[in-house]
PDB file of N, CA and C in Angstrom:
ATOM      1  N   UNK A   1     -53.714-103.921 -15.600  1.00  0.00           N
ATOM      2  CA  UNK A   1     -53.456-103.558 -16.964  1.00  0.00           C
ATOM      3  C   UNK A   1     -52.482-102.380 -17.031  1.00  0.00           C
ATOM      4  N   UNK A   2     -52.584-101.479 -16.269  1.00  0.00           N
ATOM      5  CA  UNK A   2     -51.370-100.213 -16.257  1.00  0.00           C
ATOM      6  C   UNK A   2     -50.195-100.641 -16.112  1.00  0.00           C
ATOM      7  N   UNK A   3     -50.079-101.893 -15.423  1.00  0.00           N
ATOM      8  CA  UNK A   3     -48.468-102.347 -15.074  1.00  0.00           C
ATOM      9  C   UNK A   3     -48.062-103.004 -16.196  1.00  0.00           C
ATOM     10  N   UNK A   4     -48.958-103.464 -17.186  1.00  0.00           N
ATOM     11  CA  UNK A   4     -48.909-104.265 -18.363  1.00  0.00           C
ATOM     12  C   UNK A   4     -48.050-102.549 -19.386  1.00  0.00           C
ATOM     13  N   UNK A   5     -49.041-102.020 -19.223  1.00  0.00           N
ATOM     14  CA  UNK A   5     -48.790-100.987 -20.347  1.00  0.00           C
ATOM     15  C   UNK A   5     -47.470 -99.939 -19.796  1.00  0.00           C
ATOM     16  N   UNK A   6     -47.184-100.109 -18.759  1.00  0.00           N
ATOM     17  CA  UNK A   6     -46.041 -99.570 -18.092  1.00  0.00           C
ATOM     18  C   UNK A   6     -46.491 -97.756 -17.950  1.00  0.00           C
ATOM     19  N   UNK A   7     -47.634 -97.294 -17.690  1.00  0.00           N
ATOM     20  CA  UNK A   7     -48.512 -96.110 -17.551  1.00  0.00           C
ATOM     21  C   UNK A   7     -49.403 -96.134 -16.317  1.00  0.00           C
ATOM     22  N   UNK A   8     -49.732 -95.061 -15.486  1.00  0.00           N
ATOM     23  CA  UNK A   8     -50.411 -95.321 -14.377  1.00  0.00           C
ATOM     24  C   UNK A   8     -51.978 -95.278 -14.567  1.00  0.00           C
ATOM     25  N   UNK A   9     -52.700 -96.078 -13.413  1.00  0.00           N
ATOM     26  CA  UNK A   9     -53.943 -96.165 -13.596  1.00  0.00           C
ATOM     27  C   UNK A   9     -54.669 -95.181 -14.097  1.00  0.00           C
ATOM     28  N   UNK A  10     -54.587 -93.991 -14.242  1.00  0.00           N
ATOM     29  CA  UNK A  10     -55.278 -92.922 -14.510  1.00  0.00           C
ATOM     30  C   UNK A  10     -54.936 -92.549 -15.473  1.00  0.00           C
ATOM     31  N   UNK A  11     -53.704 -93.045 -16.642  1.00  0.00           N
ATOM     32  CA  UNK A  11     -53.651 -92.924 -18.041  1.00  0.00           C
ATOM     33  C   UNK A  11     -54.404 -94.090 -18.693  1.00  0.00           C
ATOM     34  N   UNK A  12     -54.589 -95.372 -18.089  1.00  0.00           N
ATOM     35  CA  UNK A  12     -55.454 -96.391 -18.594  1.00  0.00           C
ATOM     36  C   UNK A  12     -56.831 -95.879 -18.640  1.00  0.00           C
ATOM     37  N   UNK A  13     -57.073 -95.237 -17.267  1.00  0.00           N
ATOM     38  CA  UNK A  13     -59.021 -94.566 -17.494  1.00  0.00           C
ATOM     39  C   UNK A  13     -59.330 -93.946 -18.947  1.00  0.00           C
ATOM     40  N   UNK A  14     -57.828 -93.117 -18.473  1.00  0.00           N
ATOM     41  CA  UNK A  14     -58.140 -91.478 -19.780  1.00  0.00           C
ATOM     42  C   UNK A  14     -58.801 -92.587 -21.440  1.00  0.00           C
ATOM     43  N   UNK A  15     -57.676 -93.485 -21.823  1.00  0.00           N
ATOM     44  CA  UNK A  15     -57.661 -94.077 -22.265  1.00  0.00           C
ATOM     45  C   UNK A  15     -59.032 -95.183 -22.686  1.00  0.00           C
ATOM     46  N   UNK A  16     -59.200 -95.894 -21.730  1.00  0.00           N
ATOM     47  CA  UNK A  16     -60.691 -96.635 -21.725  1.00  0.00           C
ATOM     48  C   UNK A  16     -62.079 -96.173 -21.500  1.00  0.00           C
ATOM     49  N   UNK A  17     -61.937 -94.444 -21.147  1.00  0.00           N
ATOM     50  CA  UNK A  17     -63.319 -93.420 -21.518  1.00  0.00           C
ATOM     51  C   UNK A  17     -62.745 -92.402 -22.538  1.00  0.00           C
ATOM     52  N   UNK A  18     -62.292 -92.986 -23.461  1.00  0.00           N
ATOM     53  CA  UNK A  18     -62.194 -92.084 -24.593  1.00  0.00           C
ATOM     54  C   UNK A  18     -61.424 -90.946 -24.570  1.00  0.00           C
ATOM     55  N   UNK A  19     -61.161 -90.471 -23.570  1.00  0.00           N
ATOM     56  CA  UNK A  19     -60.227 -89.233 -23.309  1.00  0.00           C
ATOM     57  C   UNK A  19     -58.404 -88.768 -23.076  1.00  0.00           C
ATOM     58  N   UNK A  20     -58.296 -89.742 -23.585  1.00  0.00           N
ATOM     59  CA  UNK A  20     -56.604 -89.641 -23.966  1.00  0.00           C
ATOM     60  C   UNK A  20     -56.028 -88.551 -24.549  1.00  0.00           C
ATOM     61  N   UNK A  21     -56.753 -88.597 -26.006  1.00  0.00           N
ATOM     62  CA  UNK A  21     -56.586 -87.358 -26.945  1.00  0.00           C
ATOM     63  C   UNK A  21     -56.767 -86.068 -25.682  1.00  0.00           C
ATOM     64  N   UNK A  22     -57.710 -85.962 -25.230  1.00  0.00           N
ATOM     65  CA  UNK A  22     -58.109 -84.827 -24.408  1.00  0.00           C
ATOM     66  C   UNK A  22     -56.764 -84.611 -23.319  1.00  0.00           C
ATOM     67  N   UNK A  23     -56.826 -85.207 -22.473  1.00  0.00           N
ATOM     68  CA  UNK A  23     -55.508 -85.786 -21.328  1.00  0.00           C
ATOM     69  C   UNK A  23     -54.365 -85.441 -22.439  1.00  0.00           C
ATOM     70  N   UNK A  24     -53.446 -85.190 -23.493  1.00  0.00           N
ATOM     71  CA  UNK A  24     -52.819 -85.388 -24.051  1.00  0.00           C
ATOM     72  C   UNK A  24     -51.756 -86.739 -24.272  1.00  0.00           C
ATOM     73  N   UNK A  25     -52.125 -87.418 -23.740  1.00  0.00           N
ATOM     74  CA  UNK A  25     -52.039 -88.772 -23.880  1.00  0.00           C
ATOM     75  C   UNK A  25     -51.007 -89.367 -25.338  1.00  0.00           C
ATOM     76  N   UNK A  26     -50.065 -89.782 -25.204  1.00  0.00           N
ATOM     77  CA  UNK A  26     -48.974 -90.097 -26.535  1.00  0.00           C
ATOM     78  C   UNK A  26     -49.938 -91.157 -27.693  1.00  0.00           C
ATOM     79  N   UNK A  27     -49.708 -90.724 -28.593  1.00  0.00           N
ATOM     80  CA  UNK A  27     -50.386 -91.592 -29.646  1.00  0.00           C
ATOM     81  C   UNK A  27     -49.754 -93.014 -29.501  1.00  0.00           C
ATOM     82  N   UNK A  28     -48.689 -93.660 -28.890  1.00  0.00           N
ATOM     83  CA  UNK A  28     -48.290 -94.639 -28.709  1.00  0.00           C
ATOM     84  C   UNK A  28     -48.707 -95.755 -27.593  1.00  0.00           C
ATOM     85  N   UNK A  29     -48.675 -94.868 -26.899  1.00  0.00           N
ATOM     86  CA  UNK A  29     -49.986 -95.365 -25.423  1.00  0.00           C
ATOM     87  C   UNK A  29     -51.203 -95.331 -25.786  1.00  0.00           C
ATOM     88  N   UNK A  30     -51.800 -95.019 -26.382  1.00  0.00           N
ATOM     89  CA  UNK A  30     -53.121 -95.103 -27.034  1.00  0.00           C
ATOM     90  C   UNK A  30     -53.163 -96.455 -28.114  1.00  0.00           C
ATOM     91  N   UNK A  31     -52.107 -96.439 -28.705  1.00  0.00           N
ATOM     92  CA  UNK A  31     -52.311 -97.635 -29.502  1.00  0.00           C
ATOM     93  C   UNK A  31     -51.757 -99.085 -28.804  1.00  0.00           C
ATOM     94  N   UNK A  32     -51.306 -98.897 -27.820  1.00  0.00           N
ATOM     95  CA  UNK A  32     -50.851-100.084 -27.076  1.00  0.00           C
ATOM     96  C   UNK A  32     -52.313-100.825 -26.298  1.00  0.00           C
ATOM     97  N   UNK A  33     -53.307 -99.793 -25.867  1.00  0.00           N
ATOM     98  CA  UNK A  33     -54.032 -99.883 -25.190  1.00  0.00           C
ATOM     99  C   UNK A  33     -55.163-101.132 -25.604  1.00  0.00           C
ATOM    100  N   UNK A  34     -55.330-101.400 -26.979  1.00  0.00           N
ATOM    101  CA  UNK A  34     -56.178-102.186 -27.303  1.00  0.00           C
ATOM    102  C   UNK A  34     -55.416-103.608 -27.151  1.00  0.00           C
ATOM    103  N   UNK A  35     -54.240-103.762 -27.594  1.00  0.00           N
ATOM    104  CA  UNK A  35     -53.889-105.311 -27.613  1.00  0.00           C
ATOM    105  C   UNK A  35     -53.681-105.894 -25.728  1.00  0.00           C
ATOM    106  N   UNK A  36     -53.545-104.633 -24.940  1.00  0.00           N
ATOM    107  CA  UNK A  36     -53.158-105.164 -23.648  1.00  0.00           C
ATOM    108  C   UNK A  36     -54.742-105.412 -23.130  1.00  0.00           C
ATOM    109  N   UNK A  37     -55.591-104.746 -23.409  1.00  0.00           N
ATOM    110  CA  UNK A  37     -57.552-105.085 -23.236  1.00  0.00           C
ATOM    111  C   UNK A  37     -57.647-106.666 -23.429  1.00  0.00           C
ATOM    112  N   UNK A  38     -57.108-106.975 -25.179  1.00  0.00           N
ATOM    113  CA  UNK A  38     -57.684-108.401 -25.285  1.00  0.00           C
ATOM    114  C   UNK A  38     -57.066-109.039 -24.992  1.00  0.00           C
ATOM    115  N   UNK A  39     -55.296-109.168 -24.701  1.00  0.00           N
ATOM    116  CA  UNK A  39     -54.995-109.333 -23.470  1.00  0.00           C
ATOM    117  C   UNK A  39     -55.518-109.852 -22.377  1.00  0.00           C
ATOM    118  N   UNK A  40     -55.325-109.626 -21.465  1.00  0.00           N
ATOM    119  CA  UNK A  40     -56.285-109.818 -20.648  1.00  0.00           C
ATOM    120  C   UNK A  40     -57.527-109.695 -19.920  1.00  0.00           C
ATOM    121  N   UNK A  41     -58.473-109.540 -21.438  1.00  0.00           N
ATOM    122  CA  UNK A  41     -59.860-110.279 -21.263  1.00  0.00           C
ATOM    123  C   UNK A  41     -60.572-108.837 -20.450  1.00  0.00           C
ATOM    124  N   UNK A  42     -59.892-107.725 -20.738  1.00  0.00           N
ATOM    125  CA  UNK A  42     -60.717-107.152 -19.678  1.00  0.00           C
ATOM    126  C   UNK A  42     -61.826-106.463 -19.746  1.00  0.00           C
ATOM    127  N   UNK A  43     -62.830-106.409 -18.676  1.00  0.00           N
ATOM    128  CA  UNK A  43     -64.706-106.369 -18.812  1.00  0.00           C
ATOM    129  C   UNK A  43     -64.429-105.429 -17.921  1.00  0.00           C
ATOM    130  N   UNK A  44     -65.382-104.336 -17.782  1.00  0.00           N
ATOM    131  CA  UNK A  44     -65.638-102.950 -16.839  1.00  0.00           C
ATOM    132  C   UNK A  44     -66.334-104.101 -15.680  1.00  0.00           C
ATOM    133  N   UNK A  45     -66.056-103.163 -14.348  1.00  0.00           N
ATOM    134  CA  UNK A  45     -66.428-103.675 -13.046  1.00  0.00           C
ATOM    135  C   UNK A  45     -67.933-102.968 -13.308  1.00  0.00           C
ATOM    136  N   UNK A  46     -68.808-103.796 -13.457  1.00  0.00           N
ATOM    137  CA  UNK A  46     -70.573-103.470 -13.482  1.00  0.00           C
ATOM    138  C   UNK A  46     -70.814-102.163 -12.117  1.00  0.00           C
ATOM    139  N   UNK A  47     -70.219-103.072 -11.098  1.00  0.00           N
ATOM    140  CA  UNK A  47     -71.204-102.043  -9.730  1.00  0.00           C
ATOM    141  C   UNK A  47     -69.784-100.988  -9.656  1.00  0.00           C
ATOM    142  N   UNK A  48     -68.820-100.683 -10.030  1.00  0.00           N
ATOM    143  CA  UNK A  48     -68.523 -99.928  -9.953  1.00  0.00           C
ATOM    144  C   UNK A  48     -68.820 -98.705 -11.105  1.00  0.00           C
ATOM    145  N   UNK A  49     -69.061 -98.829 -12.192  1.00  0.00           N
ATOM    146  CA  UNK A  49     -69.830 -98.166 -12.930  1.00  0.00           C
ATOM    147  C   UNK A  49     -71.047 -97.962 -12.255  1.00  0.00           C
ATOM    148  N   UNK A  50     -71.670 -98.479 -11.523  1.00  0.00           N
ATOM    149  CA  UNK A  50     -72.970 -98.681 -10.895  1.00  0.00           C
ATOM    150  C   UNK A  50     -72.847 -97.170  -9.773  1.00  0.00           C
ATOM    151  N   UNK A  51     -72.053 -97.392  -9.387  1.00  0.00           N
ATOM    152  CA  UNK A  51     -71.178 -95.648  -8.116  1.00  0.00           C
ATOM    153  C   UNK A  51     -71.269 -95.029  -9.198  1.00  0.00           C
ATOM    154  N   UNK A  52     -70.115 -95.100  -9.830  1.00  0.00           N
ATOM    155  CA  UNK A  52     -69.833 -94.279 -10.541  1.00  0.00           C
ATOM    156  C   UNK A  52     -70.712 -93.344 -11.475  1.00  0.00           C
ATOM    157  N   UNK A  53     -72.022 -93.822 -11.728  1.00  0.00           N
ATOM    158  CA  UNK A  53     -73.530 -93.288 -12.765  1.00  0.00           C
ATOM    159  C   UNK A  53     -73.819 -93.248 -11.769  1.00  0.00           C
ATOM    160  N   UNK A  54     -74.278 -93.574 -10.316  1.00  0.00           N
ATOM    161  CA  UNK A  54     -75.150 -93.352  -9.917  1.00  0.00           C
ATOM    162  C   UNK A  54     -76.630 -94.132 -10.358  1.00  0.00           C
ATOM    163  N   UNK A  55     -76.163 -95.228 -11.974  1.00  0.00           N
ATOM    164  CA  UNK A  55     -77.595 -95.882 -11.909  1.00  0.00           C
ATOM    165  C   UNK A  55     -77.561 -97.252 -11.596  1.00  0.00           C
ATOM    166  N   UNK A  56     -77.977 -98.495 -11.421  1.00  0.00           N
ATOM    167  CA  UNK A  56     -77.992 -99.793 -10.783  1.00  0.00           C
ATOM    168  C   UNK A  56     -78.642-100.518 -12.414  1.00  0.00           C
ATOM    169  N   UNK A  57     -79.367 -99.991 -12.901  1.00  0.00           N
ATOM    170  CA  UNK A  57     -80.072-101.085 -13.764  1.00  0.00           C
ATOM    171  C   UNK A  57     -80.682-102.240 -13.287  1.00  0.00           C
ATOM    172  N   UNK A  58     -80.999-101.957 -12.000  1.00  0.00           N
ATOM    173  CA  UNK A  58     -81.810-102.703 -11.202  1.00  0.00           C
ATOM    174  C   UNK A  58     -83.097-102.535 -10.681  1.00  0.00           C
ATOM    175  N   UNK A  59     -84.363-103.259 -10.356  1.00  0.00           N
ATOM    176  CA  UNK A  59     -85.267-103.068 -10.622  1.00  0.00           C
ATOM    177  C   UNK A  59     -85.417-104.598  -9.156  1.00  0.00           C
ATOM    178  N   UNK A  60     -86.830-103.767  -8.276  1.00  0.00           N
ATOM    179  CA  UNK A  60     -87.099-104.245  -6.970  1.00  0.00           C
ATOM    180  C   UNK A  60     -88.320-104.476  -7.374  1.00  0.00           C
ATOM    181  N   UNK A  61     -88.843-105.809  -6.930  1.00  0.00           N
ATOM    182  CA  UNK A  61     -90.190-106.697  -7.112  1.00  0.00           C
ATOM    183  C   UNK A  61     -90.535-106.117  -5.510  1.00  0.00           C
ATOM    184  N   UNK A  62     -91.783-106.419  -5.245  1.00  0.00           N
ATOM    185  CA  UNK A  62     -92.161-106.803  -3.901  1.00  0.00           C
ATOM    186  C   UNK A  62     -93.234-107.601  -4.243  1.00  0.00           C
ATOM    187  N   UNK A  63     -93.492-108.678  -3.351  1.00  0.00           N
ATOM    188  CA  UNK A  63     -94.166-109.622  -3.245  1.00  0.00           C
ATOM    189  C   UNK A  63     -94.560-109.794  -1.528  1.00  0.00           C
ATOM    190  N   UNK A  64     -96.395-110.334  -1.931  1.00  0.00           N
ATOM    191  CA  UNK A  64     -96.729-110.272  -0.823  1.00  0.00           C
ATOM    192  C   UNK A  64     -96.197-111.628   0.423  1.00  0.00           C
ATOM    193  N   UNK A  65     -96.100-112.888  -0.787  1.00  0.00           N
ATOM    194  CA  UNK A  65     -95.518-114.073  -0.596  1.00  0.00           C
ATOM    195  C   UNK A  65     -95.233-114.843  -1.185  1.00  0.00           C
ATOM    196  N   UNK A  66     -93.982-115.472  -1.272  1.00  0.00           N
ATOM    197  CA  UNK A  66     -92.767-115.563  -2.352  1.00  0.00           C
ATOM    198  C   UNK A  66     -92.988-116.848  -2.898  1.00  0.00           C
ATOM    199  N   UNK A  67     -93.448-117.801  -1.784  1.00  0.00           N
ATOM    200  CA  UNK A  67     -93.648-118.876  -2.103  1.00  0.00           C
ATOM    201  C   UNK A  67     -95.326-119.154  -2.465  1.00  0.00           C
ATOM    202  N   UNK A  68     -95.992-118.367  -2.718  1.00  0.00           N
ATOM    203  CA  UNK A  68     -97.112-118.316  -3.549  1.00  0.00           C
ATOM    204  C   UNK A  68     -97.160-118.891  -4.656  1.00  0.00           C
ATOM    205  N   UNK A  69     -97.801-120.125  -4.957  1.00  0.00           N
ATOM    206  CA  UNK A  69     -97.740-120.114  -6.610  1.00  0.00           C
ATOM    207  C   UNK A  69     -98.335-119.341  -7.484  1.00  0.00           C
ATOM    208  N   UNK A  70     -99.166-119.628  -7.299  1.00  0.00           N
ATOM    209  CA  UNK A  70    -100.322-118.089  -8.041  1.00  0.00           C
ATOM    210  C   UNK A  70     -99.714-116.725  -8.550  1.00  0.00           C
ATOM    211  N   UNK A  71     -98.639-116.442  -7.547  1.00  0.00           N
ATOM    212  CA  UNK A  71     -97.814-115.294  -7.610  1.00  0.00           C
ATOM    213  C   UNK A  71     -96.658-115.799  -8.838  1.00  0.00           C
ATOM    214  N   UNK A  72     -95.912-116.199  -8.701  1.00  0.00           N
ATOM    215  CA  UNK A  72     -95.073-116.683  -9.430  1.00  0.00           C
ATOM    216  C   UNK A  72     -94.972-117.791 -10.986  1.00  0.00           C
ATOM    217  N   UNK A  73     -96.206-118.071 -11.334  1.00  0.00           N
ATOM    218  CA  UNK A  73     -96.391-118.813 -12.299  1.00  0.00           C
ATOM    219  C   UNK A  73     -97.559-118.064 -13.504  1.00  0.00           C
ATOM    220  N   UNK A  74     -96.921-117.661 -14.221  1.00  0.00           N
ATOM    221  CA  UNK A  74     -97.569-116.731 -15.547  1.00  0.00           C
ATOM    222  C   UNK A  74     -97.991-115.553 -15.223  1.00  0.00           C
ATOM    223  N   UNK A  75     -97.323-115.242 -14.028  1.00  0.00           N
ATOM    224  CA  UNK A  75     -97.640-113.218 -13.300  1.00  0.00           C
ATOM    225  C   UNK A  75     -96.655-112.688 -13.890  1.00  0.00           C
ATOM    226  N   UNK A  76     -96.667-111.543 -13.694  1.00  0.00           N
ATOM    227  CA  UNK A  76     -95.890-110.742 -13.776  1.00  0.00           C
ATOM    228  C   UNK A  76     -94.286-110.539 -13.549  1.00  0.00           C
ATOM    229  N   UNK A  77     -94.393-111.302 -12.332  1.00  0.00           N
ATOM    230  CA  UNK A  77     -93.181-111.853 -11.606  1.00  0.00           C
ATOM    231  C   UNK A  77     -92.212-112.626 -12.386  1.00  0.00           C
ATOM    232  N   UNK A  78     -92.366-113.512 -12.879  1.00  0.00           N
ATOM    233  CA  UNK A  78     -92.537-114.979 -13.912  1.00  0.00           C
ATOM    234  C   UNK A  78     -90.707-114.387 -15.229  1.00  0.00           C
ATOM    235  N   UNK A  79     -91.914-112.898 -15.879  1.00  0.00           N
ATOM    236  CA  UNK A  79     -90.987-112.497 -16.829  1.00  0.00           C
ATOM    237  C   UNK A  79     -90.022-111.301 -16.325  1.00  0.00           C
ATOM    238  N   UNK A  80     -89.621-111.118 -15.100  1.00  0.00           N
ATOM    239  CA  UNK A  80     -88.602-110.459 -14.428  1.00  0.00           C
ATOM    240  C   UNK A  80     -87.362-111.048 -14.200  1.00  0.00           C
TER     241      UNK A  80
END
């Protein structure tokens, strides 16, 4: 997307975390920034936000045995 907007990767960040204005960032590059997004479709990298917070939004089952039915059919497990 920076090569799209003809600005380097680190004016696209400033830009896509809100901080352009801050960065002093040209009001013109700022307004370019939304049509080159829908553009090409672009979605934040999950696990790199994932580094980046430090949080996963992930959540570890343990099970004693997996292929248990008992375990897996209206437990707990079931709605995970």
């Amino acid at each position: 997307m920076a090569s799209l907007c003809e600005v380097s990767k680190t004016t696209v960040s400033f830009i896509l975390n809100y901080k352009a204005e801050e960065k002093r960032i040209s009001a013109d590059v700022i307004k370019k920034a939304p049509g080159y997004i829908a553009e090409t479709s672009y979605q934040p990298n999950q696990l790199a936000s994932s580094f980046r917070m430090g949080i996963t939004k992930i959540i570890g089952l343990i099970v004693e045995n997996i292929s248990d039915r008992l375990e897996t059919n209206g437990s707990i497990s079931s709605g995970v």
